[in-house]
PDB file of N, CA and C in Angstrom:
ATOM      1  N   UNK A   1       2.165  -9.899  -7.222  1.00  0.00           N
ATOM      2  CA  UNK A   1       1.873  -8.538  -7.619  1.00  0.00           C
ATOM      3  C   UNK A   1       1.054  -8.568  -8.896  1.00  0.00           C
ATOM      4  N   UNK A   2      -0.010  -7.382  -8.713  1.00  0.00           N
ATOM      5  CA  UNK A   2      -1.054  -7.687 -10.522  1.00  0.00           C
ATOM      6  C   UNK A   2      -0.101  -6.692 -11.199  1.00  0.00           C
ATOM      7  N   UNK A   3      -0.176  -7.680 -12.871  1.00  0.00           N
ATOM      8  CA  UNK A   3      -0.015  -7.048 -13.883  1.00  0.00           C
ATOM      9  C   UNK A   3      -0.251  -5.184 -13.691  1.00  0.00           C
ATOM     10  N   UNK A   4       0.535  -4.320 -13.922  1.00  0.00           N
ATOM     11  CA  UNK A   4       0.716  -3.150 -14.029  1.00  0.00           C
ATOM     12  C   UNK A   4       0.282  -3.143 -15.868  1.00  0.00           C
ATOM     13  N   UNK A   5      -0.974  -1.648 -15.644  1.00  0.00           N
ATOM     14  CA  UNK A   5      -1.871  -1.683 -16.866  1.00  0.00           C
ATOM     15  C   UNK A   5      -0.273  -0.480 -17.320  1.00  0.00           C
ATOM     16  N   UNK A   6      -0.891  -0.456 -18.753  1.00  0.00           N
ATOM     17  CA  UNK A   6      -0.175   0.693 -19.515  1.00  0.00           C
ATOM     18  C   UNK A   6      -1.198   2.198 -19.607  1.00  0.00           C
ATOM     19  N   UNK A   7      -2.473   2.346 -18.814  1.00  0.00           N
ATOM     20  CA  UNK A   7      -3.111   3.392 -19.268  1.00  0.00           C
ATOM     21  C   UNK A   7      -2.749   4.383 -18.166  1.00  0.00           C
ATOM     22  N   UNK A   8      -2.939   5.420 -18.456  1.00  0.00           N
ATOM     23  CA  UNK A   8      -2.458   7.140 -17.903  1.00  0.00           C
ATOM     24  C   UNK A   8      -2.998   7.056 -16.441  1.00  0.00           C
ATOM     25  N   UNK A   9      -4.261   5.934 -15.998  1.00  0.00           N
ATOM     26  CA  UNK A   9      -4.616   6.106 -14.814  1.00  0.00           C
ATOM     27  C   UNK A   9      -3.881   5.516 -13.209  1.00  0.00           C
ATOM     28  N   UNK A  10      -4.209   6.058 -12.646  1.00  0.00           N
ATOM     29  CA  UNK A  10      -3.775   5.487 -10.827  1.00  0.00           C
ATOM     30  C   UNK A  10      -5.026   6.230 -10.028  1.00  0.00           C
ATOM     31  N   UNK A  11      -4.774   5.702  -9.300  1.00  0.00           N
ATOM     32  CA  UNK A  11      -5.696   5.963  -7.966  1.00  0.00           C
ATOM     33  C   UNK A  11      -4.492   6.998  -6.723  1.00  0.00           C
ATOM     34  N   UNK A  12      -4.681   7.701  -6.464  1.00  0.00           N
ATOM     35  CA  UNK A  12      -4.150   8.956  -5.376  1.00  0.00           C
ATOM     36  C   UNK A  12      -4.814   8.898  -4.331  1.00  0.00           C
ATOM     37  N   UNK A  13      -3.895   8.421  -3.087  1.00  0.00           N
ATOM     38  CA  UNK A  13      -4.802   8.648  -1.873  1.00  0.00           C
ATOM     39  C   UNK A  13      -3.542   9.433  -1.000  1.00  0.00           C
ATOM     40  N   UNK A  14      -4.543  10.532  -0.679  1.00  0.00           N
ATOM     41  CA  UNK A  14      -3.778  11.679  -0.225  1.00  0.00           C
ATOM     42  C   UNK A  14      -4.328  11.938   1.008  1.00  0.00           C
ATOM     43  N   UNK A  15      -3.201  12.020   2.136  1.00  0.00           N
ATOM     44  CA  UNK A  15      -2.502  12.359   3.445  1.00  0.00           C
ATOM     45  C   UNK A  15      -3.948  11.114   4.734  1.00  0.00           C
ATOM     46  N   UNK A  16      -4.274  10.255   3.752  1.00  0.00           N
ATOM     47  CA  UNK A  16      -4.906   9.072   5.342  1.00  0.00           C
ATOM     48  C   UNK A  16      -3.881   8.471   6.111  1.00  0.00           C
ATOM     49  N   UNK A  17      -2.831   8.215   5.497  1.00  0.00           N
ATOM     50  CA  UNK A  17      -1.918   7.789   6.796  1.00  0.00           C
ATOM     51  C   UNK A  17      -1.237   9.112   7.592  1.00  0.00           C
ATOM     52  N   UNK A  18      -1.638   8.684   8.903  1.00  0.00           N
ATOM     53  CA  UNK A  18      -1.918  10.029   9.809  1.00  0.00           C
ATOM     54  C   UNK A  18      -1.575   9.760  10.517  1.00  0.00           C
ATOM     55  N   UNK A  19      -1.063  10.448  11.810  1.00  0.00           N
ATOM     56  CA  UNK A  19      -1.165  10.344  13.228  1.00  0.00           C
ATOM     57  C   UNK A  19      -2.837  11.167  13.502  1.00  0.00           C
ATOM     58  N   UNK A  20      -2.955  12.049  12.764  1.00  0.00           N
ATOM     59  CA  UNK A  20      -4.295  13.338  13.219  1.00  0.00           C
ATOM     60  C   UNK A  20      -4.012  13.926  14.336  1.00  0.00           C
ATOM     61  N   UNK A  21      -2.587  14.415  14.367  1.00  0.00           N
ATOM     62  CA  UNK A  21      -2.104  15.206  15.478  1.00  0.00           C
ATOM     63  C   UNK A  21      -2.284  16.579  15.193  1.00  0.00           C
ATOM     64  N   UNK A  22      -3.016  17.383  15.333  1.00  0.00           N
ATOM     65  CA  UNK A  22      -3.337  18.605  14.878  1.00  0.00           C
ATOM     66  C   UNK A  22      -4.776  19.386  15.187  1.00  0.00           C
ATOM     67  N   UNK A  23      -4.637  20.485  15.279  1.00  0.00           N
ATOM     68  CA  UNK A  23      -5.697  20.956  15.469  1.00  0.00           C
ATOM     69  C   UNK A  23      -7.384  20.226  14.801  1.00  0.00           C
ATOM     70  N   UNK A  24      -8.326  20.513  15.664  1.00  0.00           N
ATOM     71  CA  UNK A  24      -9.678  19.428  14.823  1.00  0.00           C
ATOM     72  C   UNK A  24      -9.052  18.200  14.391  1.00  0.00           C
ATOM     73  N   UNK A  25      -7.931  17.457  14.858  1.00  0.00           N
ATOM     74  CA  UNK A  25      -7.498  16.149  14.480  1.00  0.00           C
ATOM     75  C   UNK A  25      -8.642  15.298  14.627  1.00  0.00           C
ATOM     76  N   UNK A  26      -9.246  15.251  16.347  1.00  0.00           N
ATOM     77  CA  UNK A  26     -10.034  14.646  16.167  1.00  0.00           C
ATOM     78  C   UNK A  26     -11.413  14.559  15.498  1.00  0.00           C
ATOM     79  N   UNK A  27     -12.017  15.775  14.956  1.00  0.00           N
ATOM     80  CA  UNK A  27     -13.116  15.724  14.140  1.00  0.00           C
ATOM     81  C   UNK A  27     -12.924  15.062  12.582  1.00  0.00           C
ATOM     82  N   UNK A  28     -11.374  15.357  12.006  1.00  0.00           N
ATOM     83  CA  UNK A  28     -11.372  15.142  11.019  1.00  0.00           C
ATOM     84  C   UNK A  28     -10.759  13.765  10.721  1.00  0.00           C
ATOM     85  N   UNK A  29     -10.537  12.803  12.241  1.00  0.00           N
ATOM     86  CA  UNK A  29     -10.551  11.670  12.135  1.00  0.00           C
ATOM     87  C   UNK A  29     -11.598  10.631  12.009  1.00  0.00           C
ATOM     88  N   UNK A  30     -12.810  11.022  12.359  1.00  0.00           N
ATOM     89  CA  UNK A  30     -13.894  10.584  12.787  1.00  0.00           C
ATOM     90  C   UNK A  30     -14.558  10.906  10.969  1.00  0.00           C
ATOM     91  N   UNK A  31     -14.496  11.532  10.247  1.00  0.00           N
ATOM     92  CA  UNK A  31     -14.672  11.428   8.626  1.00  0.00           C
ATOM     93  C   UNK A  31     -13.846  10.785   8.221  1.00  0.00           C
ATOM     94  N   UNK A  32     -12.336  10.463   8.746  1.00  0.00           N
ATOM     95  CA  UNK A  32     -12.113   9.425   7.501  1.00  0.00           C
ATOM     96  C   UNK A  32     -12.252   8.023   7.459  1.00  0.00           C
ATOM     97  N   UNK A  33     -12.410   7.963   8.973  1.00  0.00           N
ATOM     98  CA  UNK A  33     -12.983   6.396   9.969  1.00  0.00           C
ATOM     99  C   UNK A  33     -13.849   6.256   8.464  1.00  0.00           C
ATOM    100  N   UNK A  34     -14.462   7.362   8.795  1.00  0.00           N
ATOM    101  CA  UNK A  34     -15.792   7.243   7.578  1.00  0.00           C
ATOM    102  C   UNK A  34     -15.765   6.690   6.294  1.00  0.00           C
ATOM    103  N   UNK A  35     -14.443   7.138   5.708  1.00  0.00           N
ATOM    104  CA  UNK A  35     -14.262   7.098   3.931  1.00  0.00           C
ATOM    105  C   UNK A  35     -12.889   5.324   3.693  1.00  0.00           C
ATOM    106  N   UNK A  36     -12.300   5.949   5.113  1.00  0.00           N
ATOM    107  CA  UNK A  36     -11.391   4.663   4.769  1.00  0.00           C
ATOM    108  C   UNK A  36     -11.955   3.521   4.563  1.00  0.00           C
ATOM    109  N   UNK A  37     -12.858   2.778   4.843  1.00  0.00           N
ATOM    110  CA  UNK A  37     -13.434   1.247   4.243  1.00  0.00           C
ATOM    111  C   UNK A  37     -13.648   1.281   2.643  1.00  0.00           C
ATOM    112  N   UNK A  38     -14.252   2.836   2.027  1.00  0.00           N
ATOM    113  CA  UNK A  38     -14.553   2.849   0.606  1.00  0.00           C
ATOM    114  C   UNK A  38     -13.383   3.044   0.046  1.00  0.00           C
ATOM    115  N   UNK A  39     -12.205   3.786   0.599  1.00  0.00           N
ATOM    116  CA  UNK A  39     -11.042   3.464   0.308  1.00  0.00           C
ATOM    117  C   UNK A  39      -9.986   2.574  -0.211  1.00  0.00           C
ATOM    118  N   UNK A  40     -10.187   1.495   0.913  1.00  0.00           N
ATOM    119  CA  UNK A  40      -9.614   0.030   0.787  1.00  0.00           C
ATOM    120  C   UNK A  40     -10.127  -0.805  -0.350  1.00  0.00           C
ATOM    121  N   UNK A  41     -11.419  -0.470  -0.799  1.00  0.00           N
ATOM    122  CA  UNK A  41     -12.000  -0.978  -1.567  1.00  0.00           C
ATOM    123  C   UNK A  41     -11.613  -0.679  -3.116  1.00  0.00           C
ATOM    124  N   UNK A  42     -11.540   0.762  -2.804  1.00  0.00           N
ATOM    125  CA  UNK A  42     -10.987   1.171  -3.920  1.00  0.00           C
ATOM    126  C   UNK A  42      -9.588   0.656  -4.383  1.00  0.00           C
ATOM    127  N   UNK A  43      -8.912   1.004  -3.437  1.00  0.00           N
ATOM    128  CA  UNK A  43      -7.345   0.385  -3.484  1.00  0.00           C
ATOM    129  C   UNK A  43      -7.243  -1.183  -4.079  1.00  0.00           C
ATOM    130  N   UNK A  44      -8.381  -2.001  -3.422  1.00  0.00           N
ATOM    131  CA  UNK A  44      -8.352  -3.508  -4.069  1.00  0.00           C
ATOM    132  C   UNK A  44      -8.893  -3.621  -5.294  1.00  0.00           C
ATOM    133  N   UNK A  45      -9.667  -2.756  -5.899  1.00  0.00           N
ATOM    134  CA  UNK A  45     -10.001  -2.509  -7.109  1.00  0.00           C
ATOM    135  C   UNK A  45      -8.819  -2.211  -8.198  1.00  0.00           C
ATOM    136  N   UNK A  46      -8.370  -0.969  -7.477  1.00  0.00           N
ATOM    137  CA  UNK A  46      -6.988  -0.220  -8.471  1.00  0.00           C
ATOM    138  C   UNK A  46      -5.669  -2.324  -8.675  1.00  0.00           C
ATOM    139  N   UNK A  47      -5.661  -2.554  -7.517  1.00  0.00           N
ATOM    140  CA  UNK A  47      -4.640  -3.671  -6.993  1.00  0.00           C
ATOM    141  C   UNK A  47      -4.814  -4.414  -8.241  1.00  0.00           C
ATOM    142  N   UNK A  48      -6.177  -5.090  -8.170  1.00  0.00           N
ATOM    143  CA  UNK A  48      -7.001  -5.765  -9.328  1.00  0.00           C
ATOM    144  C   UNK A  48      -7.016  -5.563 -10.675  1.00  0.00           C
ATOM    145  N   UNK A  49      -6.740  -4.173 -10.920  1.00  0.00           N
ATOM    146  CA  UNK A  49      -6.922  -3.453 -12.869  1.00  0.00           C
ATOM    147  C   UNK A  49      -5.485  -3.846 -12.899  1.00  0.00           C
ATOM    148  N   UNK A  50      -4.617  -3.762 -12.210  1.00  0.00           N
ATOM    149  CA  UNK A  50      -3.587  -3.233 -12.204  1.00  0.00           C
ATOM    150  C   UNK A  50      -2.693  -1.949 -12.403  1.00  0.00           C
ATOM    151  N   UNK A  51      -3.730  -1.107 -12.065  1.00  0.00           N
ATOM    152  CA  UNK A  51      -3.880   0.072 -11.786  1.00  0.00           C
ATOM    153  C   UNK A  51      -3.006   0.451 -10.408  1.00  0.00           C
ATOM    154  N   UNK A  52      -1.742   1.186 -10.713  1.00  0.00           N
ATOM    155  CA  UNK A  52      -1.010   2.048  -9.843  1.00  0.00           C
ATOM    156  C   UNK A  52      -1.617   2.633  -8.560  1.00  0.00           C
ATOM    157  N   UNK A  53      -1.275   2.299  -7.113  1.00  0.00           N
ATOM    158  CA  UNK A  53      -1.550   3.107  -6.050  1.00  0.00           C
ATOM    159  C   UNK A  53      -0.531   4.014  -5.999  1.00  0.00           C
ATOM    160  N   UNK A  54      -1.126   5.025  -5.567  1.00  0.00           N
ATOM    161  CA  UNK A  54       0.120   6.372  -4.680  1.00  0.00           C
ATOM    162  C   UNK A  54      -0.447   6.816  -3.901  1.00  0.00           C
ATOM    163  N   UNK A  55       0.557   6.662  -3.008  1.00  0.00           N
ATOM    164  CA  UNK A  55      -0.098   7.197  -1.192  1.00  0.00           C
ATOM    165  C   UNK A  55       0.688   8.816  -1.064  1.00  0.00           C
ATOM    166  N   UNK A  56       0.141   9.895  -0.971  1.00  0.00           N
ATOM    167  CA  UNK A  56       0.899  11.550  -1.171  1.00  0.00           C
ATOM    168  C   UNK A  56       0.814  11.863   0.389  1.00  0.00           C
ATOM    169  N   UNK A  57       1.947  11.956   1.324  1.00  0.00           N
ATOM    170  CA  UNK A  57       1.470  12.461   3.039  1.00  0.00           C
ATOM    171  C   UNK A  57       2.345  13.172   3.198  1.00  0.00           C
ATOM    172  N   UNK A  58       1.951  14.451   3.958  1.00  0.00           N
ATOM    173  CA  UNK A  58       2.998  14.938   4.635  1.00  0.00           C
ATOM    174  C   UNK A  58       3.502  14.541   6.101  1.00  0.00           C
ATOM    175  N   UNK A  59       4.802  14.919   6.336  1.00  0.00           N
ATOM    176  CA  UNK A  59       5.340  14.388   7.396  1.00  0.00           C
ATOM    177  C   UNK A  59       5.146  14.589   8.723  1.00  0.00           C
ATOM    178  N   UNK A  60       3.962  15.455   8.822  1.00  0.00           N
ATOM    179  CA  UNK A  60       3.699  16.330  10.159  1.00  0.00           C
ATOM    180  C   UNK A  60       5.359  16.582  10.819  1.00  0.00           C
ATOM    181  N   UNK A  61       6.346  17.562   9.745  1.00  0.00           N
ATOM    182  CA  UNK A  61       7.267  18.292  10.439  1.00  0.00           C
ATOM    183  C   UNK A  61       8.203  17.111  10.693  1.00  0.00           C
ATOM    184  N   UNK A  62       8.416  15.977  10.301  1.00  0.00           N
ATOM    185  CA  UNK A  62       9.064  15.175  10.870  1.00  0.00           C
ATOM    186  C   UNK A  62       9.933  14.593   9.585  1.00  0.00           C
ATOM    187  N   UNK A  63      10.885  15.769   8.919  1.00  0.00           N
ATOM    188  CA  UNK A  63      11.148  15.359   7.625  1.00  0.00           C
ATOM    189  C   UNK A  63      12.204  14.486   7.639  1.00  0.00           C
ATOM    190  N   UNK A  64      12.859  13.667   8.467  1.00  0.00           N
ATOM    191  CA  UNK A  64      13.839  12.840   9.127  1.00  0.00           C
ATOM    192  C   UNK A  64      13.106  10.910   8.666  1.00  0.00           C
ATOM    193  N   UNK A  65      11.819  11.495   8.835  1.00  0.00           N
ATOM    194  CA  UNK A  65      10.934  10.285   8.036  1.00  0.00           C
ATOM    195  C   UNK A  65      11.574   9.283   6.946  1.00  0.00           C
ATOM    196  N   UNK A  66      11.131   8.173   7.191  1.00  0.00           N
ATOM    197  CA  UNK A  66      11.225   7.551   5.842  1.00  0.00           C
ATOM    198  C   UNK A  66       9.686   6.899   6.188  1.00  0.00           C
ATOM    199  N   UNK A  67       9.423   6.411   4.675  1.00  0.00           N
ATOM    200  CA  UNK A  67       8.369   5.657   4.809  1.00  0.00           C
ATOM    201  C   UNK A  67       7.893   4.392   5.769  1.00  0.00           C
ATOM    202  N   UNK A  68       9.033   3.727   6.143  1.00  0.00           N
ATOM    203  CA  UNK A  68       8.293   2.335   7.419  1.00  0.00           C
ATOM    204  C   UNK A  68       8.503   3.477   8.954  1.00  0.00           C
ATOM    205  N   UNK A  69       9.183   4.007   9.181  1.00  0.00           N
ATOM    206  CA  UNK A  69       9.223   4.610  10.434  1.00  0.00           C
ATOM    207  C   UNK A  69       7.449   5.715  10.331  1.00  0.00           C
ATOM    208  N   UNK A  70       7.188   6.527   9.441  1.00  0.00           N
ATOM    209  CA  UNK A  70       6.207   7.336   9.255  1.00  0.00           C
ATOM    210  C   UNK A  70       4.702   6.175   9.654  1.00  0.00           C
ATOM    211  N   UNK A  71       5.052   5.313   8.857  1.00  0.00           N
ATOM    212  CA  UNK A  71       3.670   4.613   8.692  1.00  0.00           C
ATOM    213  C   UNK A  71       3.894   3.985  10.671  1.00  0.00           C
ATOM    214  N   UNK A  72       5.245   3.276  11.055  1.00  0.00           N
ATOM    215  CA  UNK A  72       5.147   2.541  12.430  1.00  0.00           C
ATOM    216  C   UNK A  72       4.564   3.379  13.279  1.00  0.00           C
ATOM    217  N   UNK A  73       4.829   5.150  13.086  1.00  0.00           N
ATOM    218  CA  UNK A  73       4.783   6.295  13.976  1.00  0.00           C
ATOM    219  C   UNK A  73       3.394   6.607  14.043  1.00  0.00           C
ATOM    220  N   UNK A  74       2.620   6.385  12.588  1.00  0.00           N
ATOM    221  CA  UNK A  74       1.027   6.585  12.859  1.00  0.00           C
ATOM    222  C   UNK A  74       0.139   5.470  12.942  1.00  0.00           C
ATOM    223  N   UNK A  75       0.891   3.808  13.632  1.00  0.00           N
ATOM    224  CA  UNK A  75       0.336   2.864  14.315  1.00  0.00           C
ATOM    225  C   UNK A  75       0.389   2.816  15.193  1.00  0.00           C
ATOM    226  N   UNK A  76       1.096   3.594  16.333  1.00  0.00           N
ATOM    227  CA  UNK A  76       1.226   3.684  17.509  1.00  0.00           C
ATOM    228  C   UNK A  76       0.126   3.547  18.306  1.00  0.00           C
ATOM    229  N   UNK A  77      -0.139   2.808  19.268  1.00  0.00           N
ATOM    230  CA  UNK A  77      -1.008   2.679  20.151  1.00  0.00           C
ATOM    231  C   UNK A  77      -2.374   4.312  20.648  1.00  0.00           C
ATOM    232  N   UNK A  78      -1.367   5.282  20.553  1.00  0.00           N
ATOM    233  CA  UNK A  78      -1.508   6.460  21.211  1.00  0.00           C
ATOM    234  C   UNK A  78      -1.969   7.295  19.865  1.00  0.00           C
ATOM    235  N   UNK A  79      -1.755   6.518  18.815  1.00  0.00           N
ATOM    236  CA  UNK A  79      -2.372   7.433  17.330  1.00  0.00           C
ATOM    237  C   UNK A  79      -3.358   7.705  17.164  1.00  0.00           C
ATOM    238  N   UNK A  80      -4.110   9.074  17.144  1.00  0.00           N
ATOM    239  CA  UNK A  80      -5.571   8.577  16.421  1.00  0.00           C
ATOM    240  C   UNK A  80      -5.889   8.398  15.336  1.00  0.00           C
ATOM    241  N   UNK A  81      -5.058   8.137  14.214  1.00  0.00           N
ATOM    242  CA  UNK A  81      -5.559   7.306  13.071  1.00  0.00           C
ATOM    243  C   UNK A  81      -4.691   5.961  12.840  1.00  0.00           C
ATOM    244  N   UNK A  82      -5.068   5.581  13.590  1.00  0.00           N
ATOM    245  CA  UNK A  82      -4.586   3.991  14.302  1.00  0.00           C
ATOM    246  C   UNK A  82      -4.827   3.045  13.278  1.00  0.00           C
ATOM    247  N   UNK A  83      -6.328   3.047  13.416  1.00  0.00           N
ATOM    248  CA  UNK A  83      -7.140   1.694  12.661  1.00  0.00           C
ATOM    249  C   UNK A  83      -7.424   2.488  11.251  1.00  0.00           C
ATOM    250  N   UNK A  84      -7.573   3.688  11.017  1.00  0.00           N
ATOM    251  CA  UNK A  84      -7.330   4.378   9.831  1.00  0.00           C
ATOM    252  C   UNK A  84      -6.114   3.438   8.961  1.00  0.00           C
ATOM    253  N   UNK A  85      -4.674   3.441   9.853  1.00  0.00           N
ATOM    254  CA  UNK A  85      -3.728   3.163   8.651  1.00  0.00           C
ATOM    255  C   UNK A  85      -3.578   1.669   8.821  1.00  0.00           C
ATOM    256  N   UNK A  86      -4.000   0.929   9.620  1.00  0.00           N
ATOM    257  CA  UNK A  86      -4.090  -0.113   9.409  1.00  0.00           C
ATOM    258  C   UNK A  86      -4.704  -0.764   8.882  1.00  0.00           C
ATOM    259  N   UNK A  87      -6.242  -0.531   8.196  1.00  0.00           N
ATOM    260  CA  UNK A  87      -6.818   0.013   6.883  1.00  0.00           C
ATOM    261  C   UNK A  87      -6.165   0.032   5.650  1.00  0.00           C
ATOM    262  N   UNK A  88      -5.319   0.844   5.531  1.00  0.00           N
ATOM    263  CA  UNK A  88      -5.142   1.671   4.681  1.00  0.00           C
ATOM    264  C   UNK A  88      -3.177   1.720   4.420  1.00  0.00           C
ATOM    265  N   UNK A  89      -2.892   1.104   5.115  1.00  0.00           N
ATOM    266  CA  UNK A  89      -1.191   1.214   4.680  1.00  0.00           C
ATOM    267  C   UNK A  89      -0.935   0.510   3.596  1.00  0.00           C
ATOM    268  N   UNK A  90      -0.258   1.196   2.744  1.00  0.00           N
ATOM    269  CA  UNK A  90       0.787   0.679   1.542  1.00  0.00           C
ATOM    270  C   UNK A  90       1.022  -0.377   1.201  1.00  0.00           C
ATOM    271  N   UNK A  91       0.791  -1.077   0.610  1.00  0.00           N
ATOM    272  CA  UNK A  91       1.221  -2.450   0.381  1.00  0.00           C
ATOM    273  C   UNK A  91       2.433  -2.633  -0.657  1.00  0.00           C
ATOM    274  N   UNK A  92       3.991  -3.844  -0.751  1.00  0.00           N
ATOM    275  CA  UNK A  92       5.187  -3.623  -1.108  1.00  0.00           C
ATOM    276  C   UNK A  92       4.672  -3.046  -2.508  1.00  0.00           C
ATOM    277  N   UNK A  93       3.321  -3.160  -2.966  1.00  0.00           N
ATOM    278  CA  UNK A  93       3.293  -2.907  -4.738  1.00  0.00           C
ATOM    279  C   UNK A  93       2.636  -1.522  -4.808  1.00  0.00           C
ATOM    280  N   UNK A  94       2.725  -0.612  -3.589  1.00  0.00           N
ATOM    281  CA  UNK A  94       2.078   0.534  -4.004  1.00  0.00           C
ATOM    282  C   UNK A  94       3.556   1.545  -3.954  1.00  0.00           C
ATOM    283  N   UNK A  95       3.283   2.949  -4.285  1.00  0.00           N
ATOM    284  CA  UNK A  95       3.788   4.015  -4.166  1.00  0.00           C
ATOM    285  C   UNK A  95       3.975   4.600  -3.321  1.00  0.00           C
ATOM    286  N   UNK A  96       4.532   5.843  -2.930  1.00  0.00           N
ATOM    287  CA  UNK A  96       4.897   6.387  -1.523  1.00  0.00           C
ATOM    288  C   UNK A  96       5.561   7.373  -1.215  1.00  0.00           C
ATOM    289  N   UNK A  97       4.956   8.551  -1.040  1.00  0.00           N
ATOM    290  CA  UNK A  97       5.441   9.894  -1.573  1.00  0.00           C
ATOM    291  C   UNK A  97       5.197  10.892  -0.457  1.00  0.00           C
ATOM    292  N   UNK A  98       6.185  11.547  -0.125  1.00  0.00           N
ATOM    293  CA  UNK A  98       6.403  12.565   0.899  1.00  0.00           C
ATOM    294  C   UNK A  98       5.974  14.269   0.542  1.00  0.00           C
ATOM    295  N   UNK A  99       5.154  14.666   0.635  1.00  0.00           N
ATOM    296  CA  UNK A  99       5.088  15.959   0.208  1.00  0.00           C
ATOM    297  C   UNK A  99       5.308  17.548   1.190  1.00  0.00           C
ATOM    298  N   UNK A 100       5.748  18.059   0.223  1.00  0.00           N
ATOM    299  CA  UNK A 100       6.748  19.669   1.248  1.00  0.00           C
ATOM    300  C   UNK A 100       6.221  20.236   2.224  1.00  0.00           C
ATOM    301  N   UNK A 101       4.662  20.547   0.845  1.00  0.00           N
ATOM    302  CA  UNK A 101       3.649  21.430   1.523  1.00  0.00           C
ATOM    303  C   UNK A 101       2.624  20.839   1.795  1.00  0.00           C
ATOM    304  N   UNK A 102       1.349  21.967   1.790  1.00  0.00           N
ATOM    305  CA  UNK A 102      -0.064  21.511   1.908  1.00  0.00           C
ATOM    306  C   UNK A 102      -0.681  20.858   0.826  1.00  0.00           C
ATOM    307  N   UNK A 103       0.050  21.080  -0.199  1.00  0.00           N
ATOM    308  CA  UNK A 103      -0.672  20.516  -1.569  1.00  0.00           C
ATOM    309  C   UNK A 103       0.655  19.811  -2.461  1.00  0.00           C
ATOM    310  N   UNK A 104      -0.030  18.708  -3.206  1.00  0.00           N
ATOM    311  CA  UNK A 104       1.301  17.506  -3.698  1.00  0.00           C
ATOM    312  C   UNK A 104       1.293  18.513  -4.923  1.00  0.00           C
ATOM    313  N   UNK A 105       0.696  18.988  -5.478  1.00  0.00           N
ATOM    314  CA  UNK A 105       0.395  19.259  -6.848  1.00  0.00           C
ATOM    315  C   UNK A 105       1.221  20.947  -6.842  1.00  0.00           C
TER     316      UNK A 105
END
């Protein structure tokens, strides 16, 4: 695990681990296909400063969730953000945060 910095910053990546079960799921999967590689990058950057990840998702209604069942549920074969979170899943040194609503904040 890298050294954890002492400065005010982290990196926030908010709601890519997905199923994209939802209305325009599929359009708005096909943009993050898009962003997730600059993502990962970012994330190995933050990994590197030692700069804090936090992953913010909601549960699509499934508040029974914990974090390894949520993430197994949007690898599913049948997911469409499949290769999105396989990309993009959590690693043991990141963060991992369930949010109520539409907005973490």
């Amino acid at each position: 695990m890298a050294k954890r910095s002492k400065s005010a910053t982290a990196l926030l990546i908010l709601d890519m681990i997905s199923e994209y079960r939802y209305p325009h799921g599929e359009r708005i999967v096909r943009s993050a296909r898009k962003a997730a590689p600059n993502i990962a990058r970012l994330r190995e950057r933050a990994h590197a400063a030692g700069i804090p990840v936090i992953y913010v998702n909601d549960t699509a209604g499934k508040w029974e969730s914990d974090q390894k069942s949520f993430i197994e549920r949007c690898m599913q074969p049948e997911s469409r953000g499949r290769e999105i979170v396989q990309l993009l899943a959590p690693t043991p040194e990141d963060y991992f945060m369930f949010k109520p609503m539409h907005s973490a904040f």
